[in-house]
Structure formats: structure tokens, C-alpha cells
N, C-alpha and C. Protein backbone atom coordinates (compact mmCIF):
# COMPACT_ATOMS: atom_id res chain seq x y z
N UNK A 1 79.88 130.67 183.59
CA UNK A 1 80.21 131.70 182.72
C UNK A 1 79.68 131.36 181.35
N UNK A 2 79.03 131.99 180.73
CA UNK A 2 78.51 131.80 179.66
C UNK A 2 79.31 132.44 178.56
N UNK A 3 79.79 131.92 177.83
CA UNK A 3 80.53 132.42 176.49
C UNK A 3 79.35 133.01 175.24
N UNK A 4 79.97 133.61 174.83
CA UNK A 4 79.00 134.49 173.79
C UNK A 4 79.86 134.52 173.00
N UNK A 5 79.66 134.13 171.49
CA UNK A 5 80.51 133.71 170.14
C UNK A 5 80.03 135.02 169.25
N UNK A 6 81.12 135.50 169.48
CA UNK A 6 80.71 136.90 168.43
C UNK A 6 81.18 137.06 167.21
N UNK A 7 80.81 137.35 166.03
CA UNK A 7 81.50 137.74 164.88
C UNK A 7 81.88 138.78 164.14
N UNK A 8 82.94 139.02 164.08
CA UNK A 8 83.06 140.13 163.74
C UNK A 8 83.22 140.60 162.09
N UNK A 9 82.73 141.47 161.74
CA UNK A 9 82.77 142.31 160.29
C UNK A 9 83.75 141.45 159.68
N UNK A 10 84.83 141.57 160.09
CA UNK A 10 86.32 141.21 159.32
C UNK A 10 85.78 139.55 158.88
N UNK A 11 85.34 138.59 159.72
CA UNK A 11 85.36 137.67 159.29
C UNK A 11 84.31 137.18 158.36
N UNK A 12 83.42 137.93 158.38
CA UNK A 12 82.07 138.11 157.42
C UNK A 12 82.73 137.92 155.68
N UNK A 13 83.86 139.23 156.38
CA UNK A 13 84.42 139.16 154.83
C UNK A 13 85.35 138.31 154.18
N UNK A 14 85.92 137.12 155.26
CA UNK A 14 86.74 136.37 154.46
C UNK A 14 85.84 135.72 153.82
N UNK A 15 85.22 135.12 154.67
CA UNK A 15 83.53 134.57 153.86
C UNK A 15 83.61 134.83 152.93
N UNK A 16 83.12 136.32 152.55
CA UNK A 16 82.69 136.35 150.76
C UNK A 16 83.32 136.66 150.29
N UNK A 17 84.98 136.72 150.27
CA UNK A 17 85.44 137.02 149.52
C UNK A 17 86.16 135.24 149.05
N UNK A 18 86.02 134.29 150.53
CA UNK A 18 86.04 132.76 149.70
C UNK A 18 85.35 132.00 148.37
N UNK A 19 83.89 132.96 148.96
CA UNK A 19 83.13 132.16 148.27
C UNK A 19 82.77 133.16 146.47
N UNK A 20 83.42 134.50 146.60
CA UNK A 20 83.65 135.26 144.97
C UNK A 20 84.52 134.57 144.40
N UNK A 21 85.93 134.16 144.82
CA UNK A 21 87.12 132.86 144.54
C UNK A 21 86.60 131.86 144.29
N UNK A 22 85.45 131.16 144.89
CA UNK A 22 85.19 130.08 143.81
C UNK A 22 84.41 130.32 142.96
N UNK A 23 83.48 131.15 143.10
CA UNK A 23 82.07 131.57 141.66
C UNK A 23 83.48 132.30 140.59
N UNK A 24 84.74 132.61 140.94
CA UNK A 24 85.29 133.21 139.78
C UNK A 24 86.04 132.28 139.03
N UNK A 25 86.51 131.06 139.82
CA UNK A 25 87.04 129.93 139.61
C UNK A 25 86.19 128.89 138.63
N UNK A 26 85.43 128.77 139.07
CA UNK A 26 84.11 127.85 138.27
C UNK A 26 83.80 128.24 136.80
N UNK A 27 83.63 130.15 137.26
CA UNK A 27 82.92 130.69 136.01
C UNK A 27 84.33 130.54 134.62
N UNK A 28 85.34 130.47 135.72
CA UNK A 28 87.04 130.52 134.61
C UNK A 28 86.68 129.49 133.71
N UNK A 29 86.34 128.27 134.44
CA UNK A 29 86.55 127.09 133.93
C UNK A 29 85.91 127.02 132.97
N UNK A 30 84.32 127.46 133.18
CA UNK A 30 83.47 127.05 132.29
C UNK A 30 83.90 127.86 130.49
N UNK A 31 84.57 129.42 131.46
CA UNK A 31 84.76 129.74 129.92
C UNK A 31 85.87 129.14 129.04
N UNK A 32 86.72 128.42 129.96
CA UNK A 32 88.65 127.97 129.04
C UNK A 32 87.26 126.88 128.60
N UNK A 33 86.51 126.18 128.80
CA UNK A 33 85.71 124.70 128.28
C UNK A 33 85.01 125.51 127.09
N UNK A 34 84.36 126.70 127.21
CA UNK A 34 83.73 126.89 126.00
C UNK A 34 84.60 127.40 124.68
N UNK A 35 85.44 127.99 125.44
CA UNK A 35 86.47 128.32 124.24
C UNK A 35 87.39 127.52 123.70
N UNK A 36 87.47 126.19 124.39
CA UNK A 36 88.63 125.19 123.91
C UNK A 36 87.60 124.62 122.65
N UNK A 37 86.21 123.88 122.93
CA UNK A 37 84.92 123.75 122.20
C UNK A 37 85.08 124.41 120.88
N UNK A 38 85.06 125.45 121.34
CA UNK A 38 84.86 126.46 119.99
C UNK A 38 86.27 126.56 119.13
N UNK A 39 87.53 126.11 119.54
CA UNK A 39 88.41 125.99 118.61
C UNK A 39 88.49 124.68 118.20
N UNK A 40 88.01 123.95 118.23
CA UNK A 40 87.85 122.03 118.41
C UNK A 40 86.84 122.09 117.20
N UNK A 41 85.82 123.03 117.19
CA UNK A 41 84.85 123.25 116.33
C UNK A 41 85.46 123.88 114.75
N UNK A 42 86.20 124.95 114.95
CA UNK A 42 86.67 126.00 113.92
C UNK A 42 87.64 124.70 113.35
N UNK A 43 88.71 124.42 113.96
CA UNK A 43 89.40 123.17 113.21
C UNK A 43 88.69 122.52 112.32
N UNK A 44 87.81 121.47 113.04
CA UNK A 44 86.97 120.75 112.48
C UNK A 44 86.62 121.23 111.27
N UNK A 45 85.61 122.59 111.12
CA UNK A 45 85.58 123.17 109.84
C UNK A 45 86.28 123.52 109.20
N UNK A 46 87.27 124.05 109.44
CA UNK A 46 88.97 124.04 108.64
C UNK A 46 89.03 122.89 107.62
N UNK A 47 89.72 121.81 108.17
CA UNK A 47 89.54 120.31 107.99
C UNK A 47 88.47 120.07 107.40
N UNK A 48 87.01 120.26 107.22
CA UNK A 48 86.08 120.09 106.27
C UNK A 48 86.41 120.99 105.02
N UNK A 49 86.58 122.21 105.25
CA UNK A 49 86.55 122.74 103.55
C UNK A 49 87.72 122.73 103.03
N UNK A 50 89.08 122.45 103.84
CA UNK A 50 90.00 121.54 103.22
C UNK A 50 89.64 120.63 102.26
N UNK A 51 89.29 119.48 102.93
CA UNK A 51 88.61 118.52 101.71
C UNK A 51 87.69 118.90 101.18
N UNK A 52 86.79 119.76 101.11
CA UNK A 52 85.88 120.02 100.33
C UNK A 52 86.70 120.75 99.23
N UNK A 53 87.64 121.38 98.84
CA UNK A 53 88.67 122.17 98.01
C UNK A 53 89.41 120.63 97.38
N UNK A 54 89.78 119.60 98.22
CA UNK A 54 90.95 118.81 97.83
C UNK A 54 89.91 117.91 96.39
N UNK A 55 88.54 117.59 96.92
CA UNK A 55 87.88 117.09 96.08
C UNK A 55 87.38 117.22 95.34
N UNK A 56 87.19 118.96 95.17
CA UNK A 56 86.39 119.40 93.97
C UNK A 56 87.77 120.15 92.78
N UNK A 57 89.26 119.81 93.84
CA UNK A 57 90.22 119.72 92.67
C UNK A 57 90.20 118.32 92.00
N UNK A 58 89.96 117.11 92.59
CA UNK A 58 90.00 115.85 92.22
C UNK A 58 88.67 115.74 91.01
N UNK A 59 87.66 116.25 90.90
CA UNK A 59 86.74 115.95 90.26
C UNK A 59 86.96 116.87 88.85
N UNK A 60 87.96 118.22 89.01
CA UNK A 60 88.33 119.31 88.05
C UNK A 60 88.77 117.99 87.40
N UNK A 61 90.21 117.66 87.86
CA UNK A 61 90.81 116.79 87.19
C UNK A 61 90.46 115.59 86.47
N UNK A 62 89.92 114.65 87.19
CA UNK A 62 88.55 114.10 85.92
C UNK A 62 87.95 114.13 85.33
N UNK A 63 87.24 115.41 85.51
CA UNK A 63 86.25 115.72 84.57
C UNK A 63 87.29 116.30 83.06
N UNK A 64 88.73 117.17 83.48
CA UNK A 64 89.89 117.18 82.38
C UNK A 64 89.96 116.12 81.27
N UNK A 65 90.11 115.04 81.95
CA UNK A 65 90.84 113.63 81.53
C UNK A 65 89.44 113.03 80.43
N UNK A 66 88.10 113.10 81.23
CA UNK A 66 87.18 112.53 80.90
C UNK A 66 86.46 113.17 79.52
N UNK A 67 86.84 114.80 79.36
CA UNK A 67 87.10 115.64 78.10
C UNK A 67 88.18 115.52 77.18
N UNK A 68 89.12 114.88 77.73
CA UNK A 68 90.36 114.65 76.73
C UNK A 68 90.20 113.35 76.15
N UNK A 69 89.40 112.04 76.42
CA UNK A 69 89.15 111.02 76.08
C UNK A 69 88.46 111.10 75.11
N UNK A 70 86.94 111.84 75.55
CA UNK A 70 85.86 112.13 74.69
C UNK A 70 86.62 113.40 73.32
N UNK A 71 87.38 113.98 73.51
CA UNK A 71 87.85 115.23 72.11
C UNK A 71 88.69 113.87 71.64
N UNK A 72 89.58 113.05 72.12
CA UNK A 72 90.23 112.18 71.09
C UNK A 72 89.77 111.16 69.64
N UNK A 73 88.45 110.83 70.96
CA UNK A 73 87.38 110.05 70.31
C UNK A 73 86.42 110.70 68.79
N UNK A 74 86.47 112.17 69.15
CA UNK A 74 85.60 113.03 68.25
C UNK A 74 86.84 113.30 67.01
N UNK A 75 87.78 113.28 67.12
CA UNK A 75 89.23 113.86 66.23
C UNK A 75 89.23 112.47 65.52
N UNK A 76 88.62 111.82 65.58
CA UNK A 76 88.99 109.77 64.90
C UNK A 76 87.84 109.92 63.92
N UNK A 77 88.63 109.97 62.63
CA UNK A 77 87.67 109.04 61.05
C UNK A 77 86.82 108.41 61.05
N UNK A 78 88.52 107.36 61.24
CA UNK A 78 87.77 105.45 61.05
C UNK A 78 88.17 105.52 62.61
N UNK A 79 86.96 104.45 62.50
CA UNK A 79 86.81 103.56 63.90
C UNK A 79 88.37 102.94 64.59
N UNK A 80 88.33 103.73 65.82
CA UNK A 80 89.78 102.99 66.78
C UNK A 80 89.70 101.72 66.76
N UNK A 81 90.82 101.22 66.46
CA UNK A 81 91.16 99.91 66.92
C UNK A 81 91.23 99.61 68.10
N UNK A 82 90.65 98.43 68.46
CA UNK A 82 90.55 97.88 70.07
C UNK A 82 91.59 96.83 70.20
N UNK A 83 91.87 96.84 71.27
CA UNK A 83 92.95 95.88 71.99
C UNK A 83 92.51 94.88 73.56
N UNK A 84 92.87 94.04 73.53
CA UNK A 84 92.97 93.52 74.56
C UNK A 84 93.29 93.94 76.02
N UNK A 85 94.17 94.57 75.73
CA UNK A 85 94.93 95.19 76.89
C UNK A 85 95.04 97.04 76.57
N UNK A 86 94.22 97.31 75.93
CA UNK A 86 94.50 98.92 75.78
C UNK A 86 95.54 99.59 75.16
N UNK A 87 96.60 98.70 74.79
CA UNK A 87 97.91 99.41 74.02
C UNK A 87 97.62 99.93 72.80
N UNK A 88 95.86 99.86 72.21
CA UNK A 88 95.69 100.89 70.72
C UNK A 88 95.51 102.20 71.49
N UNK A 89 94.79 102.41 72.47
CA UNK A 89 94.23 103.11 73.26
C UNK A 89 92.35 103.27 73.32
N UNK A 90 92.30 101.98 73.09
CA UNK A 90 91.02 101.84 73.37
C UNK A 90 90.50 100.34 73.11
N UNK A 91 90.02 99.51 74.46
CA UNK A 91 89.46 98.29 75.10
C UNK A 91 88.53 97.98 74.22
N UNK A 92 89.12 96.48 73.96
CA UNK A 92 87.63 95.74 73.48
C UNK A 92 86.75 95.61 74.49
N UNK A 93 85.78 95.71 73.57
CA UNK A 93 84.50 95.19 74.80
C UNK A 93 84.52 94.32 75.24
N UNK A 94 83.90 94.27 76.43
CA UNK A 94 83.57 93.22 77.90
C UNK A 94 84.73 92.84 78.60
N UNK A 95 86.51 93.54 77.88
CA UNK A 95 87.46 92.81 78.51
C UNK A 95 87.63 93.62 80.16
N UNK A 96 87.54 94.69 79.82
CA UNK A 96 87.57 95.21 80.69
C UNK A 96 86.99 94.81 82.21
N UNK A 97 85.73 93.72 82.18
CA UNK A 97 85.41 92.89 83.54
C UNK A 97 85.05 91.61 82.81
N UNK A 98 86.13 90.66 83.23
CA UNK A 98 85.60 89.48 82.67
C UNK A 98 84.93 88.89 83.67
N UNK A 99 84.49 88.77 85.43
CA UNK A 99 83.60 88.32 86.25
C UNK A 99 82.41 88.85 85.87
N UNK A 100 81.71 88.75 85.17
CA UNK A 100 80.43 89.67 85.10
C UNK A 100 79.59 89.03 86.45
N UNK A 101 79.87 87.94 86.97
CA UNK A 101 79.07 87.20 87.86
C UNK A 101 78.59 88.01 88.98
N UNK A 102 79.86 88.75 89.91
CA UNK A 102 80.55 89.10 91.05
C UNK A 102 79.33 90.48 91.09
N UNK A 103 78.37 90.96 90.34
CA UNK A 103 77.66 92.14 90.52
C UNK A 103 78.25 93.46 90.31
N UNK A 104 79.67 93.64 90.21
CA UNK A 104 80.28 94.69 90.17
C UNK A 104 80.85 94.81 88.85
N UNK A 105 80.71 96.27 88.79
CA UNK A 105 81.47 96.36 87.22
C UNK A 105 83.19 96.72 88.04
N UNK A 106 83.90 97.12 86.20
CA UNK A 106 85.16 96.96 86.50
C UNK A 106 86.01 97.65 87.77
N UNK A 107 85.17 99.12 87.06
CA UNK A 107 85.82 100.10 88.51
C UNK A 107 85.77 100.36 89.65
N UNK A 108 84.58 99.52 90.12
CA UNK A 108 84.00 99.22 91.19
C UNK A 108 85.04 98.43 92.34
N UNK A 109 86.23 97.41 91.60
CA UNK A 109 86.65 96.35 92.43
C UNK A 109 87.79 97.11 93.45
N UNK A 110 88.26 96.36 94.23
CA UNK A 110 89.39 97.41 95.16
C UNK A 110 90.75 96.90 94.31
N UNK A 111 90.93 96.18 93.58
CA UNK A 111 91.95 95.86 92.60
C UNK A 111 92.84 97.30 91.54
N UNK A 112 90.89 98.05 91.44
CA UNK A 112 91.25 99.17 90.13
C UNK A 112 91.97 99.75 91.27
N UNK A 113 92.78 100.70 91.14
CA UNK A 113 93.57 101.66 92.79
C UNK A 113 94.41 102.32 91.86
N UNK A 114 94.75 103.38 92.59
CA UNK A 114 95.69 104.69 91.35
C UNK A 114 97.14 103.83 90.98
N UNK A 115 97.46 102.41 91.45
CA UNK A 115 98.83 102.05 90.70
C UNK A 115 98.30 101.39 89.35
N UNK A 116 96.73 101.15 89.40
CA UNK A 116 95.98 100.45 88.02
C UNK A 116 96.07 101.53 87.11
N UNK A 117 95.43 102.63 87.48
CA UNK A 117 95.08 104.11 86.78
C UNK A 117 96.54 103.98 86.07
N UNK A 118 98.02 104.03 86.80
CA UNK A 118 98.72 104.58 86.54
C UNK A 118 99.57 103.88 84.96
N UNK A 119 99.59 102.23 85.45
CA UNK A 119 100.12 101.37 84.27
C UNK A 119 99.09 101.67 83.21
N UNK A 120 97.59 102.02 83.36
CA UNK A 120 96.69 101.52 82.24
C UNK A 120 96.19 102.42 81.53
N UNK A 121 96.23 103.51 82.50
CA UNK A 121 95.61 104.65 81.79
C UNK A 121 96.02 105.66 81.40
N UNK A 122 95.18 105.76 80.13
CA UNK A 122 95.99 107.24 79.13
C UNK A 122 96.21 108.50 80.19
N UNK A 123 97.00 109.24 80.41
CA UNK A 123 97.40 110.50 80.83
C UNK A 123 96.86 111.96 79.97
N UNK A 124 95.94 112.51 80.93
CA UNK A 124 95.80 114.17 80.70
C UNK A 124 96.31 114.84 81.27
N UNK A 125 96.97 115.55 80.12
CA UNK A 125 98.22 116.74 81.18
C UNK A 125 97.90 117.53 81.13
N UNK A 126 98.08 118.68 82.22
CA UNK A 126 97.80 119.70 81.97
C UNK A 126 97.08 120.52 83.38
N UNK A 127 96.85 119.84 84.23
CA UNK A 127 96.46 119.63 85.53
C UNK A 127 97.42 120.33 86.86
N UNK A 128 97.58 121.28 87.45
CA UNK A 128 97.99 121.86 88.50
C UNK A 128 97.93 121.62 90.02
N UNK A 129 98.26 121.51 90.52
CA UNK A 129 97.93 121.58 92.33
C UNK A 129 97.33 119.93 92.48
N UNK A 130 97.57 119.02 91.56
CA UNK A 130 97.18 117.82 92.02
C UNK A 130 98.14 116.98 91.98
N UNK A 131 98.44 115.83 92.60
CA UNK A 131 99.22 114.79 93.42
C UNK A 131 100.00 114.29 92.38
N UNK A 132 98.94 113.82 91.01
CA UNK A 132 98.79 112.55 90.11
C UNK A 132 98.12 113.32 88.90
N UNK A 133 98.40 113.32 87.52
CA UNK A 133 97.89 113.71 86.48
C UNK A 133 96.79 112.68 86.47
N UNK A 134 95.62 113.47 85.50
CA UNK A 134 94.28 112.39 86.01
C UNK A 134 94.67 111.62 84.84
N UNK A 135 93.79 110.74 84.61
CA UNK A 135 93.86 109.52 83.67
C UNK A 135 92.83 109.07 82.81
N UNK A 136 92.36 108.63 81.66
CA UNK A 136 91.19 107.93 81.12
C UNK A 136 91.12 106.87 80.54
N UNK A 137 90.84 105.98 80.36
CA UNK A 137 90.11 104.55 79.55
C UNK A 137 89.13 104.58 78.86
N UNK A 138 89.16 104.22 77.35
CA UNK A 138 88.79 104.40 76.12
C UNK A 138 88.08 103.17 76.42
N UNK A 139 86.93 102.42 76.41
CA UNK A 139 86.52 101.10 76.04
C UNK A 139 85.40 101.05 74.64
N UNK A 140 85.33 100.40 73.97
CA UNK A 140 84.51 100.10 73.07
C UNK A 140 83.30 99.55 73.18
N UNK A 141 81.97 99.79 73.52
CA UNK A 141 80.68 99.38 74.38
C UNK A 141 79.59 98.63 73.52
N UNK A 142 79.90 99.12 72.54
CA UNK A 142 78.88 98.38 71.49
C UNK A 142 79.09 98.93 70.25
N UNK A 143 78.43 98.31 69.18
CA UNK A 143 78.52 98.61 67.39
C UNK A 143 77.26 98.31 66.93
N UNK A 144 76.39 99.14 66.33
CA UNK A 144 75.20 99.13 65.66
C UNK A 144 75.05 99.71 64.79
N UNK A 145 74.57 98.66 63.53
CA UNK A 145 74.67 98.83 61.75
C UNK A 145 73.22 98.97 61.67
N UNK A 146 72.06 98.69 62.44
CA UNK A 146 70.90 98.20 62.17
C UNK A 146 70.00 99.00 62.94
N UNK A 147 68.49 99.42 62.52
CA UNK A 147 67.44 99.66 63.70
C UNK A 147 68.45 100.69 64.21
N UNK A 148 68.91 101.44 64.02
CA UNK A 148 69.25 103.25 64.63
C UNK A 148 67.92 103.95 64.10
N UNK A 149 67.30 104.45 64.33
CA UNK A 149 65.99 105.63 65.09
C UNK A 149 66.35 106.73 65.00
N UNK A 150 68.17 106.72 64.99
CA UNK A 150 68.57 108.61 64.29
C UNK A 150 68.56 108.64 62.94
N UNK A 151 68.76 107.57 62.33
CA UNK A 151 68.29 107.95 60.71
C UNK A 151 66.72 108.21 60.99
N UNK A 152 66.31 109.26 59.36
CA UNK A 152 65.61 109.84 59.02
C UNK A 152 64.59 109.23 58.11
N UNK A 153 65.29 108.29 57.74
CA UNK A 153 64.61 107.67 56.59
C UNK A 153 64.69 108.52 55.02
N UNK A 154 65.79 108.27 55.11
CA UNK A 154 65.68 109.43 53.92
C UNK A 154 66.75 108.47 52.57
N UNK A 155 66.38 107.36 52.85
CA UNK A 155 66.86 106.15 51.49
C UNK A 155 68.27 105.93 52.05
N UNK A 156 69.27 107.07 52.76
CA UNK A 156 70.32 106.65 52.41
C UNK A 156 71.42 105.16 52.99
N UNK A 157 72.27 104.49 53.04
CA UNK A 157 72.93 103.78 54.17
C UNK A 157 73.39 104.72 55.33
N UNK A 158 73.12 104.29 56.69
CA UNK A 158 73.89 105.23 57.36
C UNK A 158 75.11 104.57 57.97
N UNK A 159 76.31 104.92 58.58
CA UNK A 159 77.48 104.17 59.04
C UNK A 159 76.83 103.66 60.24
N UNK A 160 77.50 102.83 60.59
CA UNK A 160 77.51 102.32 61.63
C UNK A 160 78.16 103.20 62.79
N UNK A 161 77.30 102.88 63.95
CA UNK A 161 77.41 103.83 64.78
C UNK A 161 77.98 102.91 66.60
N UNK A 162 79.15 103.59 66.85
CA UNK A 162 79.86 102.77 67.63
C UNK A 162 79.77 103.53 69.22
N UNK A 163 79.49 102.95 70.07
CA UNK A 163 79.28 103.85 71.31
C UNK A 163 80.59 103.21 72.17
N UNK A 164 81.25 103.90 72.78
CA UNK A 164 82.49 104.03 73.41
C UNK A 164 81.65 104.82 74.95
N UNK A 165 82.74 104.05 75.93
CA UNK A 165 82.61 104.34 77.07
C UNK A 165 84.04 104.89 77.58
N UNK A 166 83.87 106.10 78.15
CA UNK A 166 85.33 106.87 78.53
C UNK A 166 85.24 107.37 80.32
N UNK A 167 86.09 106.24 81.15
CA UNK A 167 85.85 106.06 82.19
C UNK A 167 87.29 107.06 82.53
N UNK A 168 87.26 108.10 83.14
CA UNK A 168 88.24 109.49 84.32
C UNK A 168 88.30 108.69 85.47
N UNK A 169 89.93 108.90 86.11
CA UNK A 169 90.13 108.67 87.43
C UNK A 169 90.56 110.45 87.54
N UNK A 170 90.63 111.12 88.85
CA UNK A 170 91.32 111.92 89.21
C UNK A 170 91.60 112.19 90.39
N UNK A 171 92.82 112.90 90.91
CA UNK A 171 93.17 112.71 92.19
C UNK A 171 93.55 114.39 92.68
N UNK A 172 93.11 114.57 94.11
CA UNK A 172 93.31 116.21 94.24
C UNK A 172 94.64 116.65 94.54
N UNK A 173 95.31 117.62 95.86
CA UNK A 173 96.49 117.79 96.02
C UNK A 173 97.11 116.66 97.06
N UNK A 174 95.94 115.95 97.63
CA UNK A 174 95.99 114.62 97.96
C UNK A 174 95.74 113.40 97.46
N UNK A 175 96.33 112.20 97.39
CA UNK A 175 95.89 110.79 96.70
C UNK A 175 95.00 109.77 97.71
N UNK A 176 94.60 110.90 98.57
CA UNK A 176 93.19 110.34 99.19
C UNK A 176 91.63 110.81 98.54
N UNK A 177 92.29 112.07 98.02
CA UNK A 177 90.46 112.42 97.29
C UNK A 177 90.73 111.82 95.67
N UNK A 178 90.11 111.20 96.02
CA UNK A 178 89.91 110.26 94.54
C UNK A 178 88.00 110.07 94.42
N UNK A 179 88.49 110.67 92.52
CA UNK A 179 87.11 111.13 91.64
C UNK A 179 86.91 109.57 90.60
N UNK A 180 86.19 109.33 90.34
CA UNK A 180 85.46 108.66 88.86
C UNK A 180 84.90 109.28 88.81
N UNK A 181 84.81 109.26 86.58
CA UNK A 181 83.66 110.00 86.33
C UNK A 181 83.50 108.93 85.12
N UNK A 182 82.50 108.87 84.45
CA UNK A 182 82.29 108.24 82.94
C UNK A 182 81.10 108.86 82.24
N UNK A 183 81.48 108.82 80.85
CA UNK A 183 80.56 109.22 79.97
C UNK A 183 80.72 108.10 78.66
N UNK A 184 79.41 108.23 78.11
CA UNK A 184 79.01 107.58 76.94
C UNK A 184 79.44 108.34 75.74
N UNK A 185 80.06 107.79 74.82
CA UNK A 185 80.52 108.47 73.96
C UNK A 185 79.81 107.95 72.44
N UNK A 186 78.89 108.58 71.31
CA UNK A 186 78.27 107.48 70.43
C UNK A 186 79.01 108.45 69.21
N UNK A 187 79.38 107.98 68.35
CA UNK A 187 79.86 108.47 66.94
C UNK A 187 79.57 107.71 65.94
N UNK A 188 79.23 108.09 64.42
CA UNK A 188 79.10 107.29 63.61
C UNK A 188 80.76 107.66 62.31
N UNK A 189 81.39 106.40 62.69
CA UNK A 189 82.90 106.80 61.30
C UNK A 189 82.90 106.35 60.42
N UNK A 190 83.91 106.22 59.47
CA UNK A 190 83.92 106.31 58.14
C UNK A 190 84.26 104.66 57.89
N UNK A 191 83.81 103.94 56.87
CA UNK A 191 83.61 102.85 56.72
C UNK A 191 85.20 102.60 56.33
């Protein structure tokens, strides 16, 4: 007797309707993977212009502090008195790094840190949405009576002309985005 294996319609169709269940299964997957991706991504950029906002409040704020140093400096006669330790409100020269060896200047070391900023440095107020009011340091950089090139030559004495360095810390609505800024400050005062 010979058997003859027949198939019928009906089973044709469990067939494809097994194999639409997995092409619909697969195709699921691939999309929950592209769309998990794509929110993994949007975060990510979230989280970037977060800090990109936290730091360009941190740099507002320095650049504040680093204008309030420099207008103090411009409002002064006679020449600031320098101090050792900053209590005139403005550093003798070179105290500020006495290793000159080490290659690094002062602000450079992991020593300076916002509890340094905080004992040492003058306060600009006035600052919103940030952690820490920013801060500045007055230092005294050099003094030159002689060979200035901005006189004119025009007979008279000119003062002596004192260049000050005014080093900004600032910090954003976090005390992880942390700014330096410095500027040269040159004035000539009253004898």
C-alpha cells in the first residue's frame, strides 16, 4: 500500500502565518532597539546643553568678578598697597607662586580649588542662578618708572606705571563648571 502525504490548504496556512509572527516579531524588536537608541541619544544631548548653559553661566560669572577687579583698580589714585597675604586687597608680586621651579603658575596647582577662591578671594556680588558668588585676586605684576614708549616725548615726567594682574574664578548653577579668567590691568597713579 503506498501512502500518499497530502497537504492540505489549511496547513499551508499555519505555515505563513508562523512565519508573518516571526518577520513581525524581529521587525518589533528592531524598532523598540531603534527607538530606545534614539532616546539614549536625545538624553545625551539634553545632558550636553545642560552643561553647555551651566558653563557659559560659570564664565558670565567670571568674567563679572574679573570686571569688578579691573573697575576697582581704575577707581584707585595712589597706587594700592600690596600685602603678603592679600588682606590690602591686592598681592605683592611673585607671592602669589613661590615654586616658580614646578613649571606651573599659581592657578594652575590642584591646591587653588573653590575652598582657596573662597578664604582668599575678593567677592563679586551680584550674580544669580550660580552655586558660589564668583571671586577675584588683585596681584601686583610689575612697576615701571623708566623706558615707557607711551610717553610722547613731550619734556614732561611721566608717573610710573604699575601693571596689575586680576585673576576671576567662577562657578555655574553647579560647583563642577568652574571658569578662570585673567586680565592685565596697566595704570599710571598719582605719586
Amino acid at each position: 500500500m503506498n501512502r500518499v502525504q497530502t497537504t492540505s490548504s489549511f496547513d499551508i496556512k499555519l505555515n505563513q502565518q508562523g512565519a508573518t509572527v516571526i518577520f513581525c516579531l524581529v521587525f518589533l524588536a528592531m524598532m523598540t532597539i531603534m527607538g530606545i537608541a534614539g532616546m539614549e541619544s536625545s538624553i545625551i544631548e539634553d545632558r550636553m546643553s545642560g552643561n553647555m548653559v551651566d558653563r557659559n553661566r560659570a564664565f558670565q560669572a567670571a568674567e563679572s568678578a574679573l570686571r569688578n577687579g579691573e573697575a576697582w583698580l581704575d577707581d584707585q589714585v595712589q597706587l594700592p598697597l600690596t600685602s603678603p597675604d592679600g588682606s590690602t586687597g591686592v598681592w605683592q608680586e611673585d607671592v602669589m607662586d613661590p615654586d616658580t621651579d614646578d613649571g606651573k603658575y599659581w592657578w594652575e596647582h590642584n591646591s587653588i580649588s573653590a575652598g582657596w577662591w573662597s578664604s582668599k578671594g575678593l567677592v563679586a556680588n551680584g550674580m544669580s542662578d550660580v552655586a558660589v558668588q564668583p571671586r577675584y585676586v588683585i596681584e601686583e605684576f610689575h612697576s615701571a618708572s623708566s623706558g615707557q614708549s607711551i610717553a610722547l616725548g613731550n619734556g614732561q615726567f611721566t608717573a610710573p606705571r604699575t601693571v596689575h594682574r586680576v585673576t576671576a574664578f567662577g562657578v555655574g548653577a553647579s560647583e563642577t563648571s568652574e571658569v578662570k579668567l585673567q586680565s592685565t590691568f596697566i595704570k599710571p597713579y598719582d605719586l
